[in-house]
C-alpha atoms as a PDB file:
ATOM      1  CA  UNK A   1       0.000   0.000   0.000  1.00  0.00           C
ATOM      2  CA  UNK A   2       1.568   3.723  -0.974  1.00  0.00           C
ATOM      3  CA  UNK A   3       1.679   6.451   1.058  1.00  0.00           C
ATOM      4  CA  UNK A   4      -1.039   7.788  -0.836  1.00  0.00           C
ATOM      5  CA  UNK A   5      -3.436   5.129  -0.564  1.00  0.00           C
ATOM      6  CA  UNK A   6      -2.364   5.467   3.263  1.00  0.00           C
ATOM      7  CA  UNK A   7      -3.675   9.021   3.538  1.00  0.00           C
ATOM      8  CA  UNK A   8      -6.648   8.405   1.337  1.00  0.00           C
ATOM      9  CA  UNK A   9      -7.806   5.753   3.198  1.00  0.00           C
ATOM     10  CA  UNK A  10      -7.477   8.388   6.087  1.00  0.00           C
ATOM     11  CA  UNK A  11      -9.386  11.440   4.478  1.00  0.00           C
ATOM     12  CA  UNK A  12     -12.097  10.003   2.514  1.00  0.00           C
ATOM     13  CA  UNK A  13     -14.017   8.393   5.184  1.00  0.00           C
ATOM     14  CA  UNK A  14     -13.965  12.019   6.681  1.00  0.00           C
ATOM     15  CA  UNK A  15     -14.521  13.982   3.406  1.00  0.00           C
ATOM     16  CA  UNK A  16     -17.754  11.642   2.841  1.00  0.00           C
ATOM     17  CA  UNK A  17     -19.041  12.529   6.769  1.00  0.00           C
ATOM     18  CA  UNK A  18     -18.514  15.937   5.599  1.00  0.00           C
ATOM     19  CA  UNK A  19     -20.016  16.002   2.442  1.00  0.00           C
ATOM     20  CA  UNK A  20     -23.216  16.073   3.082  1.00  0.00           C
ATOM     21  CA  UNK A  21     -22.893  19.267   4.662  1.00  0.00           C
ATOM     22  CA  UNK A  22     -21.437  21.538   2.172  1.00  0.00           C
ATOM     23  CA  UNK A  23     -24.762  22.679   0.578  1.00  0.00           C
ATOM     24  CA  UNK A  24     -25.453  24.335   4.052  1.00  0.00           C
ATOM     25  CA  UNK A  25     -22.468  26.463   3.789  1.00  0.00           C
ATOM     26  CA  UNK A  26     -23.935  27.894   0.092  1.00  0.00           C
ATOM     27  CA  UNK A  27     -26.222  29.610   2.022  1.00  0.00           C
ATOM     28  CA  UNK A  28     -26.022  32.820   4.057  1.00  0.00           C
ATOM     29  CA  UNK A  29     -24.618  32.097   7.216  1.00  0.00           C
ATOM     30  CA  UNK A  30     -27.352  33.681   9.272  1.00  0.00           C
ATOM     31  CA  UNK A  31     -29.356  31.452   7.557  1.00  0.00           C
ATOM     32  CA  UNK A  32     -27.280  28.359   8.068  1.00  0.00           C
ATOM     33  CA  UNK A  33     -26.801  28.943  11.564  1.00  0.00           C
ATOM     34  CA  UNK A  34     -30.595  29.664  12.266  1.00  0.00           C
ATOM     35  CA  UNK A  35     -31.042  25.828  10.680  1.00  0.00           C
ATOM     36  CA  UNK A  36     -28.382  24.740  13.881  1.00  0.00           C
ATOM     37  CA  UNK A  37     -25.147  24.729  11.233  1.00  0.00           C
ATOM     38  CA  UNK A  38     -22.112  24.326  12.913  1.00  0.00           C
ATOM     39  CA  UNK A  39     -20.371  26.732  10.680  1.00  0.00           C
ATOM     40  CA  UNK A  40     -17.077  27.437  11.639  1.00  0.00           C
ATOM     41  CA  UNK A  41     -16.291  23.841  13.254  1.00  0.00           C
ATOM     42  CA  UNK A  42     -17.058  22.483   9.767  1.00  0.00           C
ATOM     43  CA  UNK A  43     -15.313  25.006   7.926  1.00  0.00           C
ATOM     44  CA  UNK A  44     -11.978  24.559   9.234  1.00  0.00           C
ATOM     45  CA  UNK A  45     -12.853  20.657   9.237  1.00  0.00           C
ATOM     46  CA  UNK A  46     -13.060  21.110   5.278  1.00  0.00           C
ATOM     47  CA  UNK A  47     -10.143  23.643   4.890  1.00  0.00           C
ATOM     48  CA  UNK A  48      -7.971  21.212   6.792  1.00  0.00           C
ATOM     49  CA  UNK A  49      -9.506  18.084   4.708  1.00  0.00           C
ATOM     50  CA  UNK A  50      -9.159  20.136   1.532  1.00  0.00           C
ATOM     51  CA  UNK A  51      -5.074  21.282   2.991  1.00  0.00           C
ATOM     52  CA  UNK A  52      -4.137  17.467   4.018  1.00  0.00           C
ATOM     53  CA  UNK A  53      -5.523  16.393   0.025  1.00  0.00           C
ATOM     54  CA  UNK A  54      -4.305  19.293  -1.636  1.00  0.00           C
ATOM     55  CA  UNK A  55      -0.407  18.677   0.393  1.00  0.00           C
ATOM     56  CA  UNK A  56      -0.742  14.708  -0.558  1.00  0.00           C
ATOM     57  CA  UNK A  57      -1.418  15.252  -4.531  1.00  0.00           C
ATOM     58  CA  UNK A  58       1.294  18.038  -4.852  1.00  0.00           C
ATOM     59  CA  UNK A  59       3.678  15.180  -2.022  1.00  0.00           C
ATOM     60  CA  UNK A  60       3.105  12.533  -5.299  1.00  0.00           C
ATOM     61  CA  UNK A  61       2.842  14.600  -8.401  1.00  0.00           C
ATOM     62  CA  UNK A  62       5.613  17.513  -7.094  1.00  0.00           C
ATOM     63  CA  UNK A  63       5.209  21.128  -6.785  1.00  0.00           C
ATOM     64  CA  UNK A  64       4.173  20.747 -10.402  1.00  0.00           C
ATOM     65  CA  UNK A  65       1.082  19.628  -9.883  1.00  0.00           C
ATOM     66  CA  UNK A  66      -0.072  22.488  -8.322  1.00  0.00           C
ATOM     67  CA  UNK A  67      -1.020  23.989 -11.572  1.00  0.00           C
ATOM     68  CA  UNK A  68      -4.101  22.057 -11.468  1.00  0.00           C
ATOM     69  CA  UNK A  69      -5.106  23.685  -8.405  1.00  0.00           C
ATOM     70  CA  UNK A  70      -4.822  26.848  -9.315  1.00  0.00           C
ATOM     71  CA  UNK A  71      -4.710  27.386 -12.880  1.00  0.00           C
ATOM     72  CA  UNK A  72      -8.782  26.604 -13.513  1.00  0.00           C
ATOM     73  CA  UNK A  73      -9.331  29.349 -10.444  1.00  0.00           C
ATOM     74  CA  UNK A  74      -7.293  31.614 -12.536  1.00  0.00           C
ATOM     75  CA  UNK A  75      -8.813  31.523 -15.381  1.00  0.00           C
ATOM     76  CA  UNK A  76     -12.622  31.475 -13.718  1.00  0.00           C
ATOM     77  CA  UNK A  77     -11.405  34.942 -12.722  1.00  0.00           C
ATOM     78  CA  UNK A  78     -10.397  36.093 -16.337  1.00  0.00           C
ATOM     79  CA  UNK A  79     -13.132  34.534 -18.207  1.00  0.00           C
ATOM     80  CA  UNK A  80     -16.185  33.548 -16.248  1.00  0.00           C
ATOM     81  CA  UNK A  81     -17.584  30.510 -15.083  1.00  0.00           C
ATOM     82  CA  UNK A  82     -18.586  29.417 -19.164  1.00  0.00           C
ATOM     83  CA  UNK A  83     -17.162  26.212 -19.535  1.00  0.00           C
ATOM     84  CA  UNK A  84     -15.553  26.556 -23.149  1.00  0.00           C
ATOM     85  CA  UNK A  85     -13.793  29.585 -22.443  1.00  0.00           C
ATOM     86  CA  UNK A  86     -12.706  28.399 -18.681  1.00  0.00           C
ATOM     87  CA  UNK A  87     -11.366  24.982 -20.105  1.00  0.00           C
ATOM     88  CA  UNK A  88      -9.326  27.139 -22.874  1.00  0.00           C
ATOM     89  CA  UNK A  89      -7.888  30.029 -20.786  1.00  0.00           C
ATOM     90  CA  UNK A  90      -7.295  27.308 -17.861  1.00  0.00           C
ATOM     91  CA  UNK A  91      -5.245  25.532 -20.375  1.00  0.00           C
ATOM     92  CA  UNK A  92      -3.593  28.395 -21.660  1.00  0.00           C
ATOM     93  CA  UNK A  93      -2.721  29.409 -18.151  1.00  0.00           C
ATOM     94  CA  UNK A  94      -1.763  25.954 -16.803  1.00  0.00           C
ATOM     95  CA  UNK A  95       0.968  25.711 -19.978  1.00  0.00           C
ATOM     96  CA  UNK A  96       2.248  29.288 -19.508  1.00  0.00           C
ATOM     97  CA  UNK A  97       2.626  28.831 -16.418  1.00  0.00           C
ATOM     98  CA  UNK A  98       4.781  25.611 -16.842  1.00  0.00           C
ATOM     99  CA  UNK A  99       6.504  27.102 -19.660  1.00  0.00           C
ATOM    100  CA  UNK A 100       7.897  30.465 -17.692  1.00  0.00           C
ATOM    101  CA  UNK A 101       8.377  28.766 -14.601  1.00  0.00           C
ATOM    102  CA  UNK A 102      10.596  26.292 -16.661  1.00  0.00           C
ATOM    103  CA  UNK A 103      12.158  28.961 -18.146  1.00  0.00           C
ATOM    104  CA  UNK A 104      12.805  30.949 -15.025  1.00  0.00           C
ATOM    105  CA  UNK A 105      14.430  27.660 -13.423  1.00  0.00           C
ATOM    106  CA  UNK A 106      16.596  27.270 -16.231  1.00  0.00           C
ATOM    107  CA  UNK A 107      18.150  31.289 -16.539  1.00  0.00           C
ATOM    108  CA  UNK A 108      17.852  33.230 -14.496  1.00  0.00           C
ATOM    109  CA  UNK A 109      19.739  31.214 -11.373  1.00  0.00           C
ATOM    110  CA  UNK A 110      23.007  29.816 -13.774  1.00  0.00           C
ATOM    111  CA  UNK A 111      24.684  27.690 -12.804  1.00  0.00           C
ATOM    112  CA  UNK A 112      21.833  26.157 -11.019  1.00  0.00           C
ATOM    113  CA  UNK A 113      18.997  24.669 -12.901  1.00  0.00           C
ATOM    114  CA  UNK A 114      16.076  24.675 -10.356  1.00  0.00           C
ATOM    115  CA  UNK A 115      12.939  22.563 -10.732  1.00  0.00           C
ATOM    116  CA  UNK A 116       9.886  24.844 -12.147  1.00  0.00           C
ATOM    117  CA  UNK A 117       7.947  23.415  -9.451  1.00  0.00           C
ATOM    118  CA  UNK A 118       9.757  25.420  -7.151  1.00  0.00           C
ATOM    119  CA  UNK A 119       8.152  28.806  -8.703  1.00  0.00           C
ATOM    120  CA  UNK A 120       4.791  27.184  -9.437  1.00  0.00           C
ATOM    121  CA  UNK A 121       4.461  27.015  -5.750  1.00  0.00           C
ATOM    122  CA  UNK A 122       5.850  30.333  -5.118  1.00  0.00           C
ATOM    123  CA  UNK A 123       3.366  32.148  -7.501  1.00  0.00           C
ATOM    124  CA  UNK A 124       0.381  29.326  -6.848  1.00  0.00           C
ATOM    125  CA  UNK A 125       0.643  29.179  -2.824  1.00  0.00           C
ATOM    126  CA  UNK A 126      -0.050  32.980  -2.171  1.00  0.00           C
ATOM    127  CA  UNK A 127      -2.966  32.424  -4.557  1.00  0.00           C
ATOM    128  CA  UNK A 128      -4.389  29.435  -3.145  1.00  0.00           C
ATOM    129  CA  UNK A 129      -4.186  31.534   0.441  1.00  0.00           C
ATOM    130  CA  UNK A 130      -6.042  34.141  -1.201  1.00  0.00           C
ATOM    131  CA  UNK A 131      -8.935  32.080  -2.525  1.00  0.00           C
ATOM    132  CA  UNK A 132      -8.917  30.176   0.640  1.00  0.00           C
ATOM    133  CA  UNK A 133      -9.248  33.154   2.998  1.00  0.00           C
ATOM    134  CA  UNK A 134     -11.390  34.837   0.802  1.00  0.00           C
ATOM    135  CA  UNK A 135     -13.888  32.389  -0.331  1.00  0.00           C
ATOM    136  CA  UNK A 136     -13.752  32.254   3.715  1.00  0.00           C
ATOM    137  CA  UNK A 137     -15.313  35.719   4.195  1.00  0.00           C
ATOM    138  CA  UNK A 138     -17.668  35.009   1.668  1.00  0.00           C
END
């Protein structure tokens, strides 16, 4: 069994307790709460489910992967929710992203030839934080 069965076998029993409570938290949360929603306990139940997933794919896949995270969040925020255009610019985005981060690695620290994953993270964790916190207040 990999480690990543291992923590799977961990979160998803947890994720599928919690599931059935995320519709609650689409509503206002005077709402929610006036229906007995434990709001906060919950949220940072999910935020730490959605943290120990997120830190397990990007543990397997590298820093790399991280483009997936972030790159279809992007691009919701350029084009809209519209699926055509969102798959396109989050494809678009993902690549580029790849691409100057590669690029970056490879240049502009000679002799060293860093891993782009290394500045994926660096421009994709600050914007992860930002969604997170802010889809928070929301």
């Amino acid at each position: 069994m990999t480690s990543l069965t291992g923590w799977l076998a961990l979160v998803a029993p947890l994720l599928v307790l919690l599931a059935r409570h995320v519709p609650i938290h689409e509503l206002d949360d005077d709402v929610a709460t006036s229906v007995g929603a434990a709001l906060e306990r919950r949220r940072s139940a999910l935020l730490l489910l959605s943290v120990a997933l997120a830190g397990t794919a990007i543990a397997h896949a590298g820093a790399i992967g991280f483009v997936g995270l972030i790159a279809p969040h992007m691009a919701k925020r350029l084009v809209g929710r519209a699926f055509v255009g969102s798959a396109l610019a989050t494809v678009l985005i993902g690549a580029n992203m790849v691409v100057v981060s590669d690029w970056v690695g490879r240049t502009l620290f000679l002799p060293l030839d860093l891993p782009a994953g290394i500045f994926i993270s660096a421009l994709g964790s600050p914007f992860f934080l930002y969604l997170l916190i802010r889809q928070r207040h929301h």
